[in-house]
C-alpha atoms as a PDB file:
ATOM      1  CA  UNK A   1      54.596  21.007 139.475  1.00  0.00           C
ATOM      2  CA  UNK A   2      57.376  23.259 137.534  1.00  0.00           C
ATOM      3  CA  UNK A   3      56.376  24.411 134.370  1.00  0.00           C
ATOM      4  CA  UNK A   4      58.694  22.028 132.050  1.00  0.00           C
ATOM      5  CA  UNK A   5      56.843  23.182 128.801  1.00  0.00           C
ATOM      6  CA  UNK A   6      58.598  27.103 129.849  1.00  0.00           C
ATOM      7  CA  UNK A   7      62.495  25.425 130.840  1.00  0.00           C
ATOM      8  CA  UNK A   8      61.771  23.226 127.506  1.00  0.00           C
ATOM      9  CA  UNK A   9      61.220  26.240 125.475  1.00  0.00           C
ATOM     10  CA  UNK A  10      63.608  28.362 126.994  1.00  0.00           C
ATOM     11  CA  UNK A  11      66.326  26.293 125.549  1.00  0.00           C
ATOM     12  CA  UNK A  12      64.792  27.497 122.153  1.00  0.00           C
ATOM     13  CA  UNK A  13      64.711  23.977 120.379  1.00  0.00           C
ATOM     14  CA  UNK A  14      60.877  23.812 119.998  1.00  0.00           C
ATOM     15  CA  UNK A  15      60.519  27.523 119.435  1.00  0.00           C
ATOM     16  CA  UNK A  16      61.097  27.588 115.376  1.00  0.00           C
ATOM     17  CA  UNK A  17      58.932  24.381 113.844  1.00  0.00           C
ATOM     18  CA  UNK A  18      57.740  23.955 110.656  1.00  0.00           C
ATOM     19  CA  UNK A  19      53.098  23.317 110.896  1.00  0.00           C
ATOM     20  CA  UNK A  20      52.270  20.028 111.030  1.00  0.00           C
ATOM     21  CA  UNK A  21      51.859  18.286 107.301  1.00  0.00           C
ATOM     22  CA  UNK A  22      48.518  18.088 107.237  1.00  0.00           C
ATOM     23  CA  UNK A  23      47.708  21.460 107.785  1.00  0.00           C
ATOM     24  CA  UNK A  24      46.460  22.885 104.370  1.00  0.00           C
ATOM     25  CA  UNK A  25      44.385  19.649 104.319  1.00  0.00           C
ATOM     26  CA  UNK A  26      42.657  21.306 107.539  1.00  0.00           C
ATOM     27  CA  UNK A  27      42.426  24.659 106.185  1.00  0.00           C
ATOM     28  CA  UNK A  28      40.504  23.392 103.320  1.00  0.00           C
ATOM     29  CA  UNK A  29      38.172  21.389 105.857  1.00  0.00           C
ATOM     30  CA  UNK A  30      37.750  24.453 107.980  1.00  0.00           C
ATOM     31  CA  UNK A  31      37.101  27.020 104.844  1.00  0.00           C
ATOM     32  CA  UNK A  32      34.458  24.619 103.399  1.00  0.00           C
ATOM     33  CA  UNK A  33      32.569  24.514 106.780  1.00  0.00           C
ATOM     34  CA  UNK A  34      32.685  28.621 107.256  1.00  0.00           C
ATOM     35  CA  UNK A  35      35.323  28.336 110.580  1.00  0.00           C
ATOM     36  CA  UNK A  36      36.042  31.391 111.210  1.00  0.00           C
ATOM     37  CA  UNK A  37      36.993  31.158 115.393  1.00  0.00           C
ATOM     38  CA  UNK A  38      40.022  28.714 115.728  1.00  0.00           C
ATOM     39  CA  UNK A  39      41.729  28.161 119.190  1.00  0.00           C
ATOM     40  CA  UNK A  40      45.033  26.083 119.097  1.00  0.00           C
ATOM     41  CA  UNK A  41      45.769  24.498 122.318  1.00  0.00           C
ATOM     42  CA  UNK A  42      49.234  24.540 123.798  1.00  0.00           C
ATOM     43  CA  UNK A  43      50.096  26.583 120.729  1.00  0.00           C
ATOM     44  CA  UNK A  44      54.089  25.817 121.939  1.00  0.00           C
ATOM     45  CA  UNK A  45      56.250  28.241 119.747  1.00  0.00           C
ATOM     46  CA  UNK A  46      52.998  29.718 117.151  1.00  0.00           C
ATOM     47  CA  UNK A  47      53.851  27.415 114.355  1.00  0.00           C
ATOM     48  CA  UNK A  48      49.915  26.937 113.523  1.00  0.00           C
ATOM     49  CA  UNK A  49      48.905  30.619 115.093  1.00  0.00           C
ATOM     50  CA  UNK A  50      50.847  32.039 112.388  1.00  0.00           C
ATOM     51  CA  UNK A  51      49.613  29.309 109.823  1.00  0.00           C
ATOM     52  CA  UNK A  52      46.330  30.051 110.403  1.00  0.00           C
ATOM     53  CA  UNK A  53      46.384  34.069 110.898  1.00  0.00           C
ATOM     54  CA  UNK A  54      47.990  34.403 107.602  1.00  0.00           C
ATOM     55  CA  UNK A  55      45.068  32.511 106.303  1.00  0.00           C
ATOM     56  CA  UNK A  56      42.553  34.843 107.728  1.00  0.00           C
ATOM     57  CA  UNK A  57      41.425  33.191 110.779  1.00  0.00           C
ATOM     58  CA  UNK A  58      40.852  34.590 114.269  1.00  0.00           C
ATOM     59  CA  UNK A  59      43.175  32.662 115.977  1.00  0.00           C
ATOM     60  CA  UNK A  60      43.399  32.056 119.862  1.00  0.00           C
ATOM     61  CA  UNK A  61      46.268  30.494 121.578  1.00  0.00           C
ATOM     62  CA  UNK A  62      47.000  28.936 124.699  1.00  0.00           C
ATOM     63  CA  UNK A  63      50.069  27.389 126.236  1.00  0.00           C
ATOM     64  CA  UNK A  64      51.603  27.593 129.609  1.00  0.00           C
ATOM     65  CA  UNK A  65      54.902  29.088 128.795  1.00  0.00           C
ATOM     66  CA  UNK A  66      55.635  32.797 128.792  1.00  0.00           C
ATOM     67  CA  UNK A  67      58.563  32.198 126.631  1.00  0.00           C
ATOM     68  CA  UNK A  68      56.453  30.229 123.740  1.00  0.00           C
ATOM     69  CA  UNK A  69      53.868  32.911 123.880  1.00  0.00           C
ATOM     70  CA  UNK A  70      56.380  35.455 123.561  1.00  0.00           C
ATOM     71  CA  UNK A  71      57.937  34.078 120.507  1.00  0.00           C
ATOM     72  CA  UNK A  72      54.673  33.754 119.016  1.00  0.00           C
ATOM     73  CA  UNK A  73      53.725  37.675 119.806  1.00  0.00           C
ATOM     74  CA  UNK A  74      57.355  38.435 118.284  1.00  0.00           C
ATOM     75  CA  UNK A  75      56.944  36.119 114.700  1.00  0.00           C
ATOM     76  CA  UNK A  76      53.061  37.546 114.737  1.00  0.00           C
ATOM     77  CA  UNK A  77      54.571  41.052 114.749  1.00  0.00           C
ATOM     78  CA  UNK A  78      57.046  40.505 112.195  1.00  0.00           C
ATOM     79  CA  UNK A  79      54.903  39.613 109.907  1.00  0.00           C
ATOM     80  CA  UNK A  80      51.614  42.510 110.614  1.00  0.00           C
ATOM     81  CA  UNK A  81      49.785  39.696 112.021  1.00  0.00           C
ATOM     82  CA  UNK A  82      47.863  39.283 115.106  1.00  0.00           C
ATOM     83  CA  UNK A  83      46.585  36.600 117.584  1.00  0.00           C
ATOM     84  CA  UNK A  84      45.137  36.144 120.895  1.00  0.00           C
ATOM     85  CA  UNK A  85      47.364  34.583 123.195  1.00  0.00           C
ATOM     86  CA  UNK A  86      46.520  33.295 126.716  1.00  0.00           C
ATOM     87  CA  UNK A  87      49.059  31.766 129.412  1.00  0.00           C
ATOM     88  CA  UNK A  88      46.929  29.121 131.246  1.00  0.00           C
ATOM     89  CA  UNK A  89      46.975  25.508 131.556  1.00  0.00           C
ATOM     90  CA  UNK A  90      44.772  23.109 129.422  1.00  0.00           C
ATOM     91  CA  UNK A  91      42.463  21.763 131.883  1.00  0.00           C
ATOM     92  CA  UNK A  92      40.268  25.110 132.581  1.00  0.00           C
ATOM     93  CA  UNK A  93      39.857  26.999 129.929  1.00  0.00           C
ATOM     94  CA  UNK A  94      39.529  30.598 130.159  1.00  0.00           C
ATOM     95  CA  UNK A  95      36.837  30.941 127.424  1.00  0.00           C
ATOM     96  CA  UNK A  96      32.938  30.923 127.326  1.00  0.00           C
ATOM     97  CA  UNK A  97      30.305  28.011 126.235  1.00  0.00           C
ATOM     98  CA  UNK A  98      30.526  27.232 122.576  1.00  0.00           C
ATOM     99  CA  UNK A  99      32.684  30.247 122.208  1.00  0.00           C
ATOM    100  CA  UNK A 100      34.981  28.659 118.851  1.00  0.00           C
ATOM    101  CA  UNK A 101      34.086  26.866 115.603  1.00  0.00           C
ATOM    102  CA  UNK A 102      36.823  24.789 115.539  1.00  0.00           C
ATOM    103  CA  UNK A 103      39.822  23.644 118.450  1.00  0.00           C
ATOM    104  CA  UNK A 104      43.085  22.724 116.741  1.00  0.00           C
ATOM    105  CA  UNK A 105      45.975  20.225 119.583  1.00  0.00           C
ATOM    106  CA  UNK A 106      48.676  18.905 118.172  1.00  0.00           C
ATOM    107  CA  UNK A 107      51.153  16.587 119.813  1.00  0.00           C
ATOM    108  CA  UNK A 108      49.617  18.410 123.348  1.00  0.00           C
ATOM    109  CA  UNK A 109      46.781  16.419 125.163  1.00  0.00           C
ATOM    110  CA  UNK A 110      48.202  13.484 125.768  1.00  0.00           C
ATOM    111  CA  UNK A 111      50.983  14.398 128.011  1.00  0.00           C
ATOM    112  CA  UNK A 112      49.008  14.061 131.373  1.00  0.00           C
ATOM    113  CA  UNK A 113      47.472  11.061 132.995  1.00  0.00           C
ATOM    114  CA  UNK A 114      43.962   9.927 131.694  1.00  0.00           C
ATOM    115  CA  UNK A 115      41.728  11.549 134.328  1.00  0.00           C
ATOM    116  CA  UNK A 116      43.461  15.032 133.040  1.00  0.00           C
ATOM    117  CA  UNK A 117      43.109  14.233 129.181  1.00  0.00           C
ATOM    118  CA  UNK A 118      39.711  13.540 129.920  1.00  0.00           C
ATOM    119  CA  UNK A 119      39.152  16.894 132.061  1.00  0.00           C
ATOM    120  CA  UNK A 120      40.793  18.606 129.006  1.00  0.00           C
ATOM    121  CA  UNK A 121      38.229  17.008 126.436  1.00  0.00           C
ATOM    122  CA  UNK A 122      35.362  18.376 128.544  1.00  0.00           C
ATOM    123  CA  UNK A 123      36.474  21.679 128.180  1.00  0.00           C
ATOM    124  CA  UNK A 124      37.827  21.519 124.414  1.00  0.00           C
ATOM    125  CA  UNK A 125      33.739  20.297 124.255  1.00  0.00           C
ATOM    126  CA  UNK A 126      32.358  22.912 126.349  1.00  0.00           C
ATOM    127  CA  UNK A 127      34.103  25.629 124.314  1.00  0.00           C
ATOM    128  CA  UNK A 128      33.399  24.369 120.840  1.00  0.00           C
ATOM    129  CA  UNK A 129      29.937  25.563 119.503  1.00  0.00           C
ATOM    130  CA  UNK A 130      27.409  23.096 118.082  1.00  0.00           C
ATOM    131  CA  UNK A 131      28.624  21.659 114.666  1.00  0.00           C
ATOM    132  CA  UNK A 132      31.894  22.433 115.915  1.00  0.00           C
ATOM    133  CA  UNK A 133      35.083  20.264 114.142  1.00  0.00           C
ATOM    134  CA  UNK A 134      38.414  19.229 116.698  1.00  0.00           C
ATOM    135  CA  UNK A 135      42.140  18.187 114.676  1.00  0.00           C
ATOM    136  CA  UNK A 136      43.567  16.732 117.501  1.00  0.00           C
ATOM    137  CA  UNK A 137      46.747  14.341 117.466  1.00  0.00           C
ATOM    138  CA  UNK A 138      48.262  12.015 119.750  1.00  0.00           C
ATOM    139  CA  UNK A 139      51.564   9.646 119.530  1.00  0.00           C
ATOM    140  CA  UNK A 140      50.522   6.065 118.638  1.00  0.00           C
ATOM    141  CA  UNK A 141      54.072   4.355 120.432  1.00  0.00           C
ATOM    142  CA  UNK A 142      56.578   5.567 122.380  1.00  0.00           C
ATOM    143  CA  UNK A 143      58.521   7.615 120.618  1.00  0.00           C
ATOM    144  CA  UNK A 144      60.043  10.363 122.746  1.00  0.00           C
ATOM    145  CA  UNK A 145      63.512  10.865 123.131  1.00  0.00           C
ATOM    146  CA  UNK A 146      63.964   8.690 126.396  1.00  0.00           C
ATOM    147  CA  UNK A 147      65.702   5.822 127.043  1.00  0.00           C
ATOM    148  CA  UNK A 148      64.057   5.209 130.383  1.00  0.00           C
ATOM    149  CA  UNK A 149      60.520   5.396 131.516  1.00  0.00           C
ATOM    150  CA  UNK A 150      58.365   3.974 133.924  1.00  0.00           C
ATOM    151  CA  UNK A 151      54.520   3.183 133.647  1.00  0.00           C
ATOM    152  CA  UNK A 152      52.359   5.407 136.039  1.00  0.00           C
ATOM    153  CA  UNK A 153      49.379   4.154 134.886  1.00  0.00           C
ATOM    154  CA  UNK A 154      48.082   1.575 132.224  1.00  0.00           C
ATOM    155  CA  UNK A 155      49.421   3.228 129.295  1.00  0.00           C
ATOM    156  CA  UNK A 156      50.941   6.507 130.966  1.00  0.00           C
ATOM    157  CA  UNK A 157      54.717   6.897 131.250  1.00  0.00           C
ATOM    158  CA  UNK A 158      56.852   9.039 132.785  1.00  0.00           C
ATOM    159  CA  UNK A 159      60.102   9.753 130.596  1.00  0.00           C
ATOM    160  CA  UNK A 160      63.461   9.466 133.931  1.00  0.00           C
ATOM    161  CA  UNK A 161      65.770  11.141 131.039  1.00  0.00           C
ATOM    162  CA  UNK A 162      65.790  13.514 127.397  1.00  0.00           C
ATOM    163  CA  UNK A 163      64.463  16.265 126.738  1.00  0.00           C
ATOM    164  CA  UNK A 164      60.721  15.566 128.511  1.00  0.00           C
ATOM    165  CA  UNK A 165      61.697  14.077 131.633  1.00  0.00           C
ATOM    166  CA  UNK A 166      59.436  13.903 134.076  1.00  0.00           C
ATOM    167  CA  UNK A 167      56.580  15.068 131.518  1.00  0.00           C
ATOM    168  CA  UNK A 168      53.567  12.632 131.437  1.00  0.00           C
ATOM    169  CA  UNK A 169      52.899  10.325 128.102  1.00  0.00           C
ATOM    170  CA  UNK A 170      49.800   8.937 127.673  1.00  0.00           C
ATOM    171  CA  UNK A 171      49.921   6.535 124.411  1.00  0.00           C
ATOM    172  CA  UNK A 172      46.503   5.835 122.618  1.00  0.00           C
ATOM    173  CA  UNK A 173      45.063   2.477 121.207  1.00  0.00           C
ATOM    174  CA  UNK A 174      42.573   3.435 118.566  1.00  0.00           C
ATOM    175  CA  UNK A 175      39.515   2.461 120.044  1.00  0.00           C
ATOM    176  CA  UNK A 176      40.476   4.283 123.362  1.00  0.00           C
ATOM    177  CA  UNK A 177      40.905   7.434 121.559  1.00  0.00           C
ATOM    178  CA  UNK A 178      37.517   6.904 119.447  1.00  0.00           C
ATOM    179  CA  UNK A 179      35.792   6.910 123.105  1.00  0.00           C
ATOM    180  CA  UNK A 180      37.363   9.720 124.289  1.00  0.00           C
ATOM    181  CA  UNK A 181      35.413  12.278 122.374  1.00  0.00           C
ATOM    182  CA  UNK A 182      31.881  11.516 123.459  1.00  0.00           C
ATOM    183  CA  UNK A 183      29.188  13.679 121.530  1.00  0.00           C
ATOM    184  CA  UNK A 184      31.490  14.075 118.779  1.00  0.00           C
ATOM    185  CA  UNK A 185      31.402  12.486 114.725  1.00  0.00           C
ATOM    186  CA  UNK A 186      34.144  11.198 113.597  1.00  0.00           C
ATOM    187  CA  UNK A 187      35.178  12.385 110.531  1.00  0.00           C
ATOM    188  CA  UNK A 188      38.661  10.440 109.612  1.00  0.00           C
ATOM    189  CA  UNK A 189      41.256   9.006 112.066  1.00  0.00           C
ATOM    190  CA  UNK A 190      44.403   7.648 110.867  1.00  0.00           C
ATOM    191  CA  UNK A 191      48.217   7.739 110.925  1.00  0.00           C
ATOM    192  CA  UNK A 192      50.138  10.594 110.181  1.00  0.00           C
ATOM    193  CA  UNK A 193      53.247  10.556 108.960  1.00  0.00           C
ATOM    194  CA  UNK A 194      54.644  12.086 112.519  1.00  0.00           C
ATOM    195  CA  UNK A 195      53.695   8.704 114.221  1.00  0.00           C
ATOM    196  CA  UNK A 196      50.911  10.282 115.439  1.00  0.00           C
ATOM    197  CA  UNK A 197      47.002   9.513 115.125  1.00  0.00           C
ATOM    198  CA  UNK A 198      45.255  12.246 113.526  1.00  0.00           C
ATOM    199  CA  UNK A 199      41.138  12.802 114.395  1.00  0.00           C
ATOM    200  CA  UNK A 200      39.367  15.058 112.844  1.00  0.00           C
ATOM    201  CA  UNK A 201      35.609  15.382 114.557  1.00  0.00           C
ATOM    202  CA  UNK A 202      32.690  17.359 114.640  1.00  0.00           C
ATOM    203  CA  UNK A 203      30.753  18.037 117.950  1.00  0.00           C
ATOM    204  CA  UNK A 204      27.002  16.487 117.543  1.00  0.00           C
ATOM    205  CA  UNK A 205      25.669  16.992 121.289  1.00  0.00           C
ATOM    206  CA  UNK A 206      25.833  19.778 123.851  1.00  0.00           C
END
């Protein structure tokens, strides 16, 4: 399939976000349980690698577009900061067993059809170490910028206009999202004030 995340970015819209609202709330989670090792996946245009390197984290990030990485390496650099950045998709990831102490996605997994979100969750648990925590958000209705979409799946669309067209959108009922994460504790899930639901977790099983 074309890489639509790298012609979305090249039109430079996504590149310069503002971090998510809740993210000193998840600094202070992650400093009071000694995370040290923080991947964000499909870290888009850096907005939370920078966050979190200016904090003091080692901070990996993944994403499939060259052009998102690129503007992360070039705001990194501006400001004597430094990263690891990978170009790879999210459903093998390029890292060892239990190799992080926490995995940050934001606004990311859920645009694929189930099977993939759930191939993606295996790895996010593969890579986390024991005692691990995941801040991962999905959208709660749909509210992308399309006017038309058509259902793929039960509760998978596929945007026919905007901005994502042709981009998958899976939307999550609570429950379903609370059994997605298998092995894991939840720690708090609620609404953000992006639409989104917000779970915070901590791995429990191998």
């Amino acid at each position: 399939m074309k890489n639509a995340w790298e012609q979305i970015y090249r039109e430079g819209e996504l590149l310069r976000r503002d971090p998510h609202p809740e993210m000193d709330m998840i600094v202070e989670l992650f400093e009071r349980n000694g995370t040290r090792r923080v991947l964000d996946l499909g870290s888009g245009g850096g907005r939370h690698i920078v966050y979190l390197a200016a904090k003091g984290f080692d901070v990996y990030g993944l994403d499939s577009s060259p052009t998102g990485l690129a503007y992360t390496a070039m705001t990194l650099g501006e400001r004597s900061l430094s990263a690891h950045l990978t170009l790879h998709d999210m459903e093998t990831l390029p890292y060892d067993n239990e190799y992080f102490d926490a995995v940050i996605s934001v606004q990311v997994i859920h645009h694929n059809k189930l099977e993939g979100i759930r191939r993606t969750v295996s790895e996010i648990k593969r890579v986390l170490r024991s005692e691990g925590l995941i801040w991962v958000t999905v959208p709660i209705s749909k509210n992308e910028p399309s006017t038309r979409q058509v259902e793929i799946e039960p509760g998978t669309f596929l945007p026919l206009d905007g901005r994502e067209k042709g981009l998958p959108h899976h939307y999550f009922k609570r429950d379903e999202l609370s059994l997605l994460f298998p092995g894991f504790l939840i720690i708090d899930l609620h609404e953000d004030s992006t639409n989104h639901f917000s779970l915070i977790a901590r791995k429990t099983q191998g």
